[in-house]
PDB file of N, CA and C in Angstrom:
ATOM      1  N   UNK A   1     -20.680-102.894   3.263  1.00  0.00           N
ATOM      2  CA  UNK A   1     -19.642-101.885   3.402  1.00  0.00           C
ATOM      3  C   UNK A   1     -20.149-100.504   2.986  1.00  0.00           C
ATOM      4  N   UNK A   2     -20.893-100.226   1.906  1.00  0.00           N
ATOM      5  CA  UNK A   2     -21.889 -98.586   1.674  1.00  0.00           C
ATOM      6  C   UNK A   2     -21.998 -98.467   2.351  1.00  0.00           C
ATOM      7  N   UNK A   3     -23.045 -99.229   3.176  1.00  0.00           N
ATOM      8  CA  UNK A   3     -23.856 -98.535   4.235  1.00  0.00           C
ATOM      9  C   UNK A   3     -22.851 -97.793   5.677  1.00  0.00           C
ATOM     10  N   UNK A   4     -21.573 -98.276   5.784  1.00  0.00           N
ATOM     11  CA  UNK A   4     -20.558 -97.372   6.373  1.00  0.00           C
ATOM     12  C   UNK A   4     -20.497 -96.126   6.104  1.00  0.00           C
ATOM     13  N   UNK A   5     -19.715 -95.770   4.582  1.00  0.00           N
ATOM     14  CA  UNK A   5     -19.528 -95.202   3.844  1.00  0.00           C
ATOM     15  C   UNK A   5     -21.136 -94.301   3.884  1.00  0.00           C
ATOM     16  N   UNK A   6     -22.223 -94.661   3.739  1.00  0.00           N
ATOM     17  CA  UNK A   6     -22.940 -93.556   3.575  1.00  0.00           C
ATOM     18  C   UNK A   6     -23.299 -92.990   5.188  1.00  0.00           C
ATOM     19  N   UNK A   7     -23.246 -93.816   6.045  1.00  0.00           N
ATOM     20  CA  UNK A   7     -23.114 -93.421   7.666  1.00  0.00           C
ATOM     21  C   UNK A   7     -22.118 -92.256   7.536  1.00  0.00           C
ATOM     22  N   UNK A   8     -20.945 -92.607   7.429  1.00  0.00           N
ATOM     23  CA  UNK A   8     -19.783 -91.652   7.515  1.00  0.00           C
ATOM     24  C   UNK A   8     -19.928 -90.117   6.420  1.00  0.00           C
ATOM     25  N   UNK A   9     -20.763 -90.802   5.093  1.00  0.00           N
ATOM     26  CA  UNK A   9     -21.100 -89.348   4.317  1.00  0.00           C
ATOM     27  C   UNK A   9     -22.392 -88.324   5.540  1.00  0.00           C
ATOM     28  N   UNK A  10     -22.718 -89.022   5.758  1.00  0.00           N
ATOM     29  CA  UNK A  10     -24.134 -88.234   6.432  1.00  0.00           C
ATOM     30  C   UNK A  10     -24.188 -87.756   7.703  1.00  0.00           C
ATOM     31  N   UNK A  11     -22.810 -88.146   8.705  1.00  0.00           N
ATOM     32  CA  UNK A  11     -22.010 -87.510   9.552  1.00  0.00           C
ATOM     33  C   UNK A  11     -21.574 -86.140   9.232  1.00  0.00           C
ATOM     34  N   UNK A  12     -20.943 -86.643   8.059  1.00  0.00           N
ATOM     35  CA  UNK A  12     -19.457 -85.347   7.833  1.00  0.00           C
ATOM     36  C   UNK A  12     -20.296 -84.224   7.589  1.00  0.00           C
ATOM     37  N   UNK A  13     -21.720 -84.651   6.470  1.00  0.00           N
ATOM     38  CA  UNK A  13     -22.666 -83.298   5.912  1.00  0.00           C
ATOM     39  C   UNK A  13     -23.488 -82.775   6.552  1.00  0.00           C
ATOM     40  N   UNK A  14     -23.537 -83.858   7.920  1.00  0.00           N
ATOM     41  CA  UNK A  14     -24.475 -83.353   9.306  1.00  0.00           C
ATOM     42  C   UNK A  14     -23.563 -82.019  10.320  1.00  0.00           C
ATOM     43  N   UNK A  15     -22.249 -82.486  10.365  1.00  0.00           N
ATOM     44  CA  UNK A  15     -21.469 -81.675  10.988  1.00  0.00           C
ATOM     45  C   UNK A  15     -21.158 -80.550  10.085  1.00  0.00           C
ATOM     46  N   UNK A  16     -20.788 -80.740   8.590  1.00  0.00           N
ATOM     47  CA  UNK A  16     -20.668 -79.328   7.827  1.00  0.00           C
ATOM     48  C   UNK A  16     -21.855 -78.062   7.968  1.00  0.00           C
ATOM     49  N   UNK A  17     -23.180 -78.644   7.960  1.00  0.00           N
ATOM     50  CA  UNK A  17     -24.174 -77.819   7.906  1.00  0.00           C
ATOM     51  C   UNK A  17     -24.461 -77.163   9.406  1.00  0.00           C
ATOM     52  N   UNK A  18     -23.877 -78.127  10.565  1.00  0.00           N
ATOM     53  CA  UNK A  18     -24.409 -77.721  11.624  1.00  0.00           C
ATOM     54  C   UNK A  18     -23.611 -75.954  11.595  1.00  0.00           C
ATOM     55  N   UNK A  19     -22.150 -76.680  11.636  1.00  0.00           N
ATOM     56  CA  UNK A  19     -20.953 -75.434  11.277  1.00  0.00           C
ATOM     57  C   UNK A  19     -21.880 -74.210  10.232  1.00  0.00           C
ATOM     58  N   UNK A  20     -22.150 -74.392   9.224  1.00  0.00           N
ATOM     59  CA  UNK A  20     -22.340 -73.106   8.384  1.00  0.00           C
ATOM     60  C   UNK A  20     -23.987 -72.903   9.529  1.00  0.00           C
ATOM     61  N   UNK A  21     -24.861 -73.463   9.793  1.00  0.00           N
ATOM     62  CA  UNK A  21     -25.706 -72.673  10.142  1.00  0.00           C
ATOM     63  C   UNK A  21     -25.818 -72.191  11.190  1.00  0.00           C
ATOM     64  N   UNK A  22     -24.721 -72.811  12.775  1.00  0.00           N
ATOM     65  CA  UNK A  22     -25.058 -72.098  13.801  1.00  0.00           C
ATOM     66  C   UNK A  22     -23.247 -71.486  14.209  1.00  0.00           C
ATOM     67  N   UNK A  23     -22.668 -70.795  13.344  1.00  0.00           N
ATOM     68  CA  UNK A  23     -21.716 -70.710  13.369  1.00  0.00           C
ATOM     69  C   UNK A  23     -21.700 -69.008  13.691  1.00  0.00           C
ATOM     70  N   UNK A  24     -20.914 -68.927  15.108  1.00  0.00           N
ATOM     71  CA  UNK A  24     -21.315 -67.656  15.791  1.00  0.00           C
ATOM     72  C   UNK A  24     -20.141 -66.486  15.371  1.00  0.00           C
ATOM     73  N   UNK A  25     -20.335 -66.274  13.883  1.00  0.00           N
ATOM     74  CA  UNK A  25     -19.476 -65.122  13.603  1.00  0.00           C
ATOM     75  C   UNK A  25     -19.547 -63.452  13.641  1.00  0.00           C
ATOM     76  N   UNK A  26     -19.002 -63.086  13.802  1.00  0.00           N
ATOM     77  CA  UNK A  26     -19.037 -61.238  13.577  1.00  0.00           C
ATOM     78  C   UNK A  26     -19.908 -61.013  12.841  1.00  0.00           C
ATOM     79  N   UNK A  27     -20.644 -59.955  12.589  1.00  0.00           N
ATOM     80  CA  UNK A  27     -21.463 -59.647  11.507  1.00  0.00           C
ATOM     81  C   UNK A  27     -21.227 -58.380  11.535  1.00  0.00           C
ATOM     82  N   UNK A  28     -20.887 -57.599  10.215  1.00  0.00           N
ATOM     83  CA  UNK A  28     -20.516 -56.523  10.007  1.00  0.00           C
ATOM     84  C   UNK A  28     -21.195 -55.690   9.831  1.00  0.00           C
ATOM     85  N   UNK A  29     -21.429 -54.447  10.109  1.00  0.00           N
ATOM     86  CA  UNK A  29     -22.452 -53.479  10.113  1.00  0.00           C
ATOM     87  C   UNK A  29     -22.440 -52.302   9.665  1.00  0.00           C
ATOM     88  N   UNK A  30     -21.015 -51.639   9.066  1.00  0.00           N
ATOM     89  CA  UNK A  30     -20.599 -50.581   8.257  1.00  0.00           C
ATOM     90  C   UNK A  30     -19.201 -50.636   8.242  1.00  0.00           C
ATOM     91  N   UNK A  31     -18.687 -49.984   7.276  1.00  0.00           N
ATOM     92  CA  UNK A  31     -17.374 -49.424   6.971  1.00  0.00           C
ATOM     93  C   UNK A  31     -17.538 -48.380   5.588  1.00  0.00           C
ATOM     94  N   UNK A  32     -16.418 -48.363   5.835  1.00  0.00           N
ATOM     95  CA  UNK A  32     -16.024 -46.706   4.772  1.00  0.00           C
ATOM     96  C   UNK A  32     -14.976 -46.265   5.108  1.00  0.00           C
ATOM     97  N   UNK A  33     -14.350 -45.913   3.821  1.00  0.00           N
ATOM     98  CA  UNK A  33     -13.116 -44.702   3.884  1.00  0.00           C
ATOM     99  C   UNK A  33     -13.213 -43.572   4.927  1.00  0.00           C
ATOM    100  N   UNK A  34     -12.609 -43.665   5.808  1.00  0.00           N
ATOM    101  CA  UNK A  34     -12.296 -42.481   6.381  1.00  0.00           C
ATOM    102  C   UNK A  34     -11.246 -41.220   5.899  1.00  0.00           C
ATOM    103  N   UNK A  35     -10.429 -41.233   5.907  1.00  0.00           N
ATOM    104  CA  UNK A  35      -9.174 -40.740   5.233  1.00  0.00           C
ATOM    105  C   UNK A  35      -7.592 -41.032   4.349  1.00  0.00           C
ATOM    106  N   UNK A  36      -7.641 -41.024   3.475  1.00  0.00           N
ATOM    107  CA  UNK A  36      -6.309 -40.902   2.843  1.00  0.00           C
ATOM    108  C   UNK A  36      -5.099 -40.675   2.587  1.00  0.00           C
ATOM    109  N   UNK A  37      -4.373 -41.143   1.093  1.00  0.00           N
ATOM    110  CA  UNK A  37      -3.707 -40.880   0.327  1.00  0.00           C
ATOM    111  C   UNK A  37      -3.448 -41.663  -0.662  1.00  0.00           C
ATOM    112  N   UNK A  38      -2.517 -41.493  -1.555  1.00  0.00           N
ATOM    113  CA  UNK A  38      -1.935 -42.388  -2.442  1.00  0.00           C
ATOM    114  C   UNK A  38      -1.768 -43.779  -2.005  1.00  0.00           C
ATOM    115  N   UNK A  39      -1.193 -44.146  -1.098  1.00  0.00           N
ATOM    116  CA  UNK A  39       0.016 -44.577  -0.362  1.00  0.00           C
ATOM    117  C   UNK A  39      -0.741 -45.959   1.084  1.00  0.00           C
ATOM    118  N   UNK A  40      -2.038 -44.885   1.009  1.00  0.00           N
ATOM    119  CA  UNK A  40      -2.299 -45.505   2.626  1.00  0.00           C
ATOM    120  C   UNK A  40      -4.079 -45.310   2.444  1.00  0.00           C
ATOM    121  N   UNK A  41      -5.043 -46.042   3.802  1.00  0.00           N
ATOM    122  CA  UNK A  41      -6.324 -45.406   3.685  1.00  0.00           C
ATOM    123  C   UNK A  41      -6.484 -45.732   4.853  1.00  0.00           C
ATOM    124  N   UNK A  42      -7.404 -45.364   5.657  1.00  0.00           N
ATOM    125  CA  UNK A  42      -7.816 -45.426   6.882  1.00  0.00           C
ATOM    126  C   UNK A  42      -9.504 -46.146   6.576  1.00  0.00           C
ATOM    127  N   UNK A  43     -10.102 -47.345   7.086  1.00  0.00           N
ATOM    128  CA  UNK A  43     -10.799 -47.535   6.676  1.00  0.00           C
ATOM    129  C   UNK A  43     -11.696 -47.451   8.210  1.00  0.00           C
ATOM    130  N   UNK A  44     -12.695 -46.950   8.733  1.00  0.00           N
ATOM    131  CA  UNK A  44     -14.063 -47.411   9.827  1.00  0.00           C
ATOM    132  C   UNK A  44     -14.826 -48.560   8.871  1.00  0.00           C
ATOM    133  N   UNK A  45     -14.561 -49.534  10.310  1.00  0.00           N
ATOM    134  CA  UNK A  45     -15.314 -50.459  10.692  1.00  0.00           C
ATOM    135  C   UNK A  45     -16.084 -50.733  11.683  1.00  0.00           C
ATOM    136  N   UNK A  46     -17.423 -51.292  11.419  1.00  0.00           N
ATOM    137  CA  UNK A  46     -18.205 -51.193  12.611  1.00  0.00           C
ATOM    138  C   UNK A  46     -19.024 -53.209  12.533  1.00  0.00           C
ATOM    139  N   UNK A  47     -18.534 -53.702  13.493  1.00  0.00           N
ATOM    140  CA  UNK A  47     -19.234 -54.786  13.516  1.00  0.00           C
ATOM    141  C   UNK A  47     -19.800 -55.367  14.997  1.00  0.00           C
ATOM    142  N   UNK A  48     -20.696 -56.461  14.792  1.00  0.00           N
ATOM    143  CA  UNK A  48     -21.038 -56.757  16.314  1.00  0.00           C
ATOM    144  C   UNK A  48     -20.722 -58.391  16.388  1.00  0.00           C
ATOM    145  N   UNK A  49     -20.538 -58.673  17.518  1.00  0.00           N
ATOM    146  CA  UNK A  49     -20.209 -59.981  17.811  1.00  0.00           C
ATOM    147  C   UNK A  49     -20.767 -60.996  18.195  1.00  0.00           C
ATOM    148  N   UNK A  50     -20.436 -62.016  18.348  1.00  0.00           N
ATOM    149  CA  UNK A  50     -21.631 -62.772  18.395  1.00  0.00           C
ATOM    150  C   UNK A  50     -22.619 -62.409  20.057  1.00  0.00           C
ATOM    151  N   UNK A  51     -21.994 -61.833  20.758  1.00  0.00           N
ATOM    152  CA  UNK A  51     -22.965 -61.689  22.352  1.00  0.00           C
ATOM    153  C   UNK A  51     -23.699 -60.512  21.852  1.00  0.00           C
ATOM    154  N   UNK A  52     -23.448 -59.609  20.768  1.00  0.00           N
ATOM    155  CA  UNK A  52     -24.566 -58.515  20.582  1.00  0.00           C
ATOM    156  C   UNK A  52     -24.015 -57.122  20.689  1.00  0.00           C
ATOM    157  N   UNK A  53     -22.881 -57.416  21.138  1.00  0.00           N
ATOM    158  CA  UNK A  53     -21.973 -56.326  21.155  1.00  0.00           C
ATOM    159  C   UNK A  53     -21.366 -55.595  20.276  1.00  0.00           C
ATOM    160  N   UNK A  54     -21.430 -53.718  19.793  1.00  0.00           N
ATOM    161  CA  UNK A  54     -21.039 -53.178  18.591  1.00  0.00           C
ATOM    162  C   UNK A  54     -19.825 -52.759  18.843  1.00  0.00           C
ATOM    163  N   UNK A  55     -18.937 -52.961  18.010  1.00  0.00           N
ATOM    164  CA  UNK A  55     -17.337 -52.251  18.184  1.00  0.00           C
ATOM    165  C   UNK A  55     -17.459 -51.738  16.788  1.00  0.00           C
ATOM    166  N   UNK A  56     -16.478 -50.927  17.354  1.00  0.00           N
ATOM    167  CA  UNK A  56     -15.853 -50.088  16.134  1.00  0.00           C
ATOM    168  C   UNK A  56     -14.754 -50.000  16.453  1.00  0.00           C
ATOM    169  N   UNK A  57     -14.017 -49.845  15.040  1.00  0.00           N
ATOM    170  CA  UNK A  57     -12.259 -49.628  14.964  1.00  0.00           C
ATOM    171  C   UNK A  57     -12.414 -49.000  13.483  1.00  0.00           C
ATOM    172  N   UNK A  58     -10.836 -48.641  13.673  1.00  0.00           N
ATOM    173  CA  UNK A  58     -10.341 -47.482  11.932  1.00  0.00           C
ATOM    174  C   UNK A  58      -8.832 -48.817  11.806  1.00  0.00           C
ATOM    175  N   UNK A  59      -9.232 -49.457  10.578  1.00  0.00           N
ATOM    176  CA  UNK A  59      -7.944 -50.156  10.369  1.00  0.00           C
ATOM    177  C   UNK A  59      -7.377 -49.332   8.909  1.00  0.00           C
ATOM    178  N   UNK A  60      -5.681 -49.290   8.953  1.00  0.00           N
ATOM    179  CA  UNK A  60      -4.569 -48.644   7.962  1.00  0.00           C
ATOM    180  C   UNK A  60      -4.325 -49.301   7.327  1.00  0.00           C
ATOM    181  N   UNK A  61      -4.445 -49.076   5.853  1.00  0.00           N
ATOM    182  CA  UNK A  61      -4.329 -50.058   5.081  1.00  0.00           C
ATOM    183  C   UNK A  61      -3.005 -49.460   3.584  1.00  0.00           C
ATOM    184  N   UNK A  62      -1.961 -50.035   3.603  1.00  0.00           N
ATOM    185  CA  UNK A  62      -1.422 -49.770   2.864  1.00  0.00           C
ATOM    186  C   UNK A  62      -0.953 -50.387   1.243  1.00  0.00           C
ATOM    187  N   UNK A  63      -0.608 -49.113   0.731  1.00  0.00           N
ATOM    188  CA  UNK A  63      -0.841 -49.899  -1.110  1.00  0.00           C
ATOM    189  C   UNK A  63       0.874 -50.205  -1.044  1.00  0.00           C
ATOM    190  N   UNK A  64       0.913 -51.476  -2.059  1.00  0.00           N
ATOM    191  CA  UNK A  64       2.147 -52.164  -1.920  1.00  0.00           C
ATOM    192  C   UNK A  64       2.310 -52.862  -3.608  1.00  0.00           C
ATOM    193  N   UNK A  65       3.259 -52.399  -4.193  1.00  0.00           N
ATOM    194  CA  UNK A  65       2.786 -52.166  -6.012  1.00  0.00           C
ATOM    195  C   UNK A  65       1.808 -52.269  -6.108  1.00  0.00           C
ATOM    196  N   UNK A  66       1.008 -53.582  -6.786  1.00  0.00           N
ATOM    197  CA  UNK A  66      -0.335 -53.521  -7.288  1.00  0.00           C
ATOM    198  C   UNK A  66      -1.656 -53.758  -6.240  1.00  0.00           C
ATOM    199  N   UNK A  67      -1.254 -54.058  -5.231  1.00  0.00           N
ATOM    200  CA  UNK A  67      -2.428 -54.508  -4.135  1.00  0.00           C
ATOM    201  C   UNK A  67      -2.216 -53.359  -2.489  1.00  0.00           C
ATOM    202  N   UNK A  68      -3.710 -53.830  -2.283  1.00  0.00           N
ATOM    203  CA  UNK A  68      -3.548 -52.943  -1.059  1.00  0.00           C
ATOM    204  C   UNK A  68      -3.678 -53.867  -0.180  1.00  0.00           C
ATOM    205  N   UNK A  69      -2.745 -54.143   1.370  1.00  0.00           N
ATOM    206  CA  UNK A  69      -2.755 -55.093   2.196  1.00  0.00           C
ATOM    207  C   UNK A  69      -2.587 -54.454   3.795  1.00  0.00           C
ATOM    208  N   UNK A  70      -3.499 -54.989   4.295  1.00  0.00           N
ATOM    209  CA  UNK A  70      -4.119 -54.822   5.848  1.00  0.00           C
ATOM    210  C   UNK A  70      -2.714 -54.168   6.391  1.00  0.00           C
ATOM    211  N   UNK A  71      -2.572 -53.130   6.913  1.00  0.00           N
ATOM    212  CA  UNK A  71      -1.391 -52.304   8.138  1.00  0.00           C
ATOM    213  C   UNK A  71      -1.641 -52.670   9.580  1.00  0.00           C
ATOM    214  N   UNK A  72      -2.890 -51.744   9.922  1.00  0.00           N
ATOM    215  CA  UNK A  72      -2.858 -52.549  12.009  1.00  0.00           C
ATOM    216  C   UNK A  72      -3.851 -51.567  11.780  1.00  0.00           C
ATOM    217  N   UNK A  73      -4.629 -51.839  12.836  1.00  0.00           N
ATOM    218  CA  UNK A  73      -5.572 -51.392  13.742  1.00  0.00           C
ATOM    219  C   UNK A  73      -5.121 -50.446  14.523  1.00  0.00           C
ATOM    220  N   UNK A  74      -5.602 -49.150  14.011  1.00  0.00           N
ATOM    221  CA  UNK A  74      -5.160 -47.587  14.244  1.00  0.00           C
ATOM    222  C   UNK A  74      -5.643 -47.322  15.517  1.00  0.00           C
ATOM    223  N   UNK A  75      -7.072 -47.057  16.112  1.00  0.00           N
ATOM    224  CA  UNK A  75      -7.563 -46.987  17.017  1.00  0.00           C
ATOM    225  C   UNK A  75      -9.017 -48.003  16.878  1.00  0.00           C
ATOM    226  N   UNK A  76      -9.072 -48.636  18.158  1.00  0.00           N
ATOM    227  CA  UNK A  76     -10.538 -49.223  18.616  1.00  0.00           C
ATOM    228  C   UNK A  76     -11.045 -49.298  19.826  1.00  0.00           C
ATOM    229  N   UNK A  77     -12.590 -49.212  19.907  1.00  0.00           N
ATOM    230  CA  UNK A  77     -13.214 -49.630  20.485  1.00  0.00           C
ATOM    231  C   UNK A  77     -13.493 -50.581  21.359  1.00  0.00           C
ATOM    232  N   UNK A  78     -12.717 -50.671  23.087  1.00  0.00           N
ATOM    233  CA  UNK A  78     -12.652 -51.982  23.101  1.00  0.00           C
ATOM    234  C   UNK A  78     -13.578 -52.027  23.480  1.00  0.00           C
ATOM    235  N   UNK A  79     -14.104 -51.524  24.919  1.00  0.00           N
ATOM    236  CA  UNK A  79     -15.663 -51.658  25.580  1.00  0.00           C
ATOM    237  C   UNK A  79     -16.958 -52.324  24.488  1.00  0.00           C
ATOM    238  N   UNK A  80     -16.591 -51.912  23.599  1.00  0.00           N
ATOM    239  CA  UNK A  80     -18.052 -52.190  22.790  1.00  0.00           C
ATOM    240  C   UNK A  80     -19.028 -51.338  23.345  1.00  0.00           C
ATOM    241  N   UNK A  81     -20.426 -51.568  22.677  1.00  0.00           N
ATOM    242  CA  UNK A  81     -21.955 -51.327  23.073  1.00  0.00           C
ATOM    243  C   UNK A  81     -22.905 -52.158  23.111  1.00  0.00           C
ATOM    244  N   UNK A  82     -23.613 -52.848  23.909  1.00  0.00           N
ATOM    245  CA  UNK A  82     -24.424 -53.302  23.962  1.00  0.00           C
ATOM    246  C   UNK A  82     -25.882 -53.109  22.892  1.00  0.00           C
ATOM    247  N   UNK A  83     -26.781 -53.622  21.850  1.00  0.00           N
ATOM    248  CA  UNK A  83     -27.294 -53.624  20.963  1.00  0.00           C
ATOM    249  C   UNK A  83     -28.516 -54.816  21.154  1.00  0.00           C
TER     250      UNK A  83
END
């Protein structure tokens, strides 16, 4: 009966690793404050995707008592750039 059990462990850690290592996410490539206030921030973002493609967008981010939490996507980039 282990030898199931370690079949089935060496599956699950075969499929976890495949996931973290060929796992085709965004990769981010700058951001920064753009503009302000108290209240609000405008942040540029610049990332590329997994085909190679660079976008950029300015996401609004507003303060809400103690935390600051994501608003919308002000203006972006849809075309992208090729890279």
């Amino acid at each position: 009966m282990w030898k199931y059990y370690a079949l089935l462990f060496t599956a699950v850690a075969l499929v976890l690793a495949y996931t973290y290592v060929a796992d085709p996410g965004d990769v981010l490539l700058d951001s920064g404050a753009e503009m302000g206030s108290a209240e609000s921030v405008r942040c540029r973002i610049s990332y590329r995707d997994p085909g190679g493609t660079t976008h950029e967008a300015v996401w609004l981010y507003h303060h809400h008592d103690t935390a600051w939490e994501f608003g919308r996507v002000v203006e972006s980039d849809e075309k992208g750039s090729q890279r």
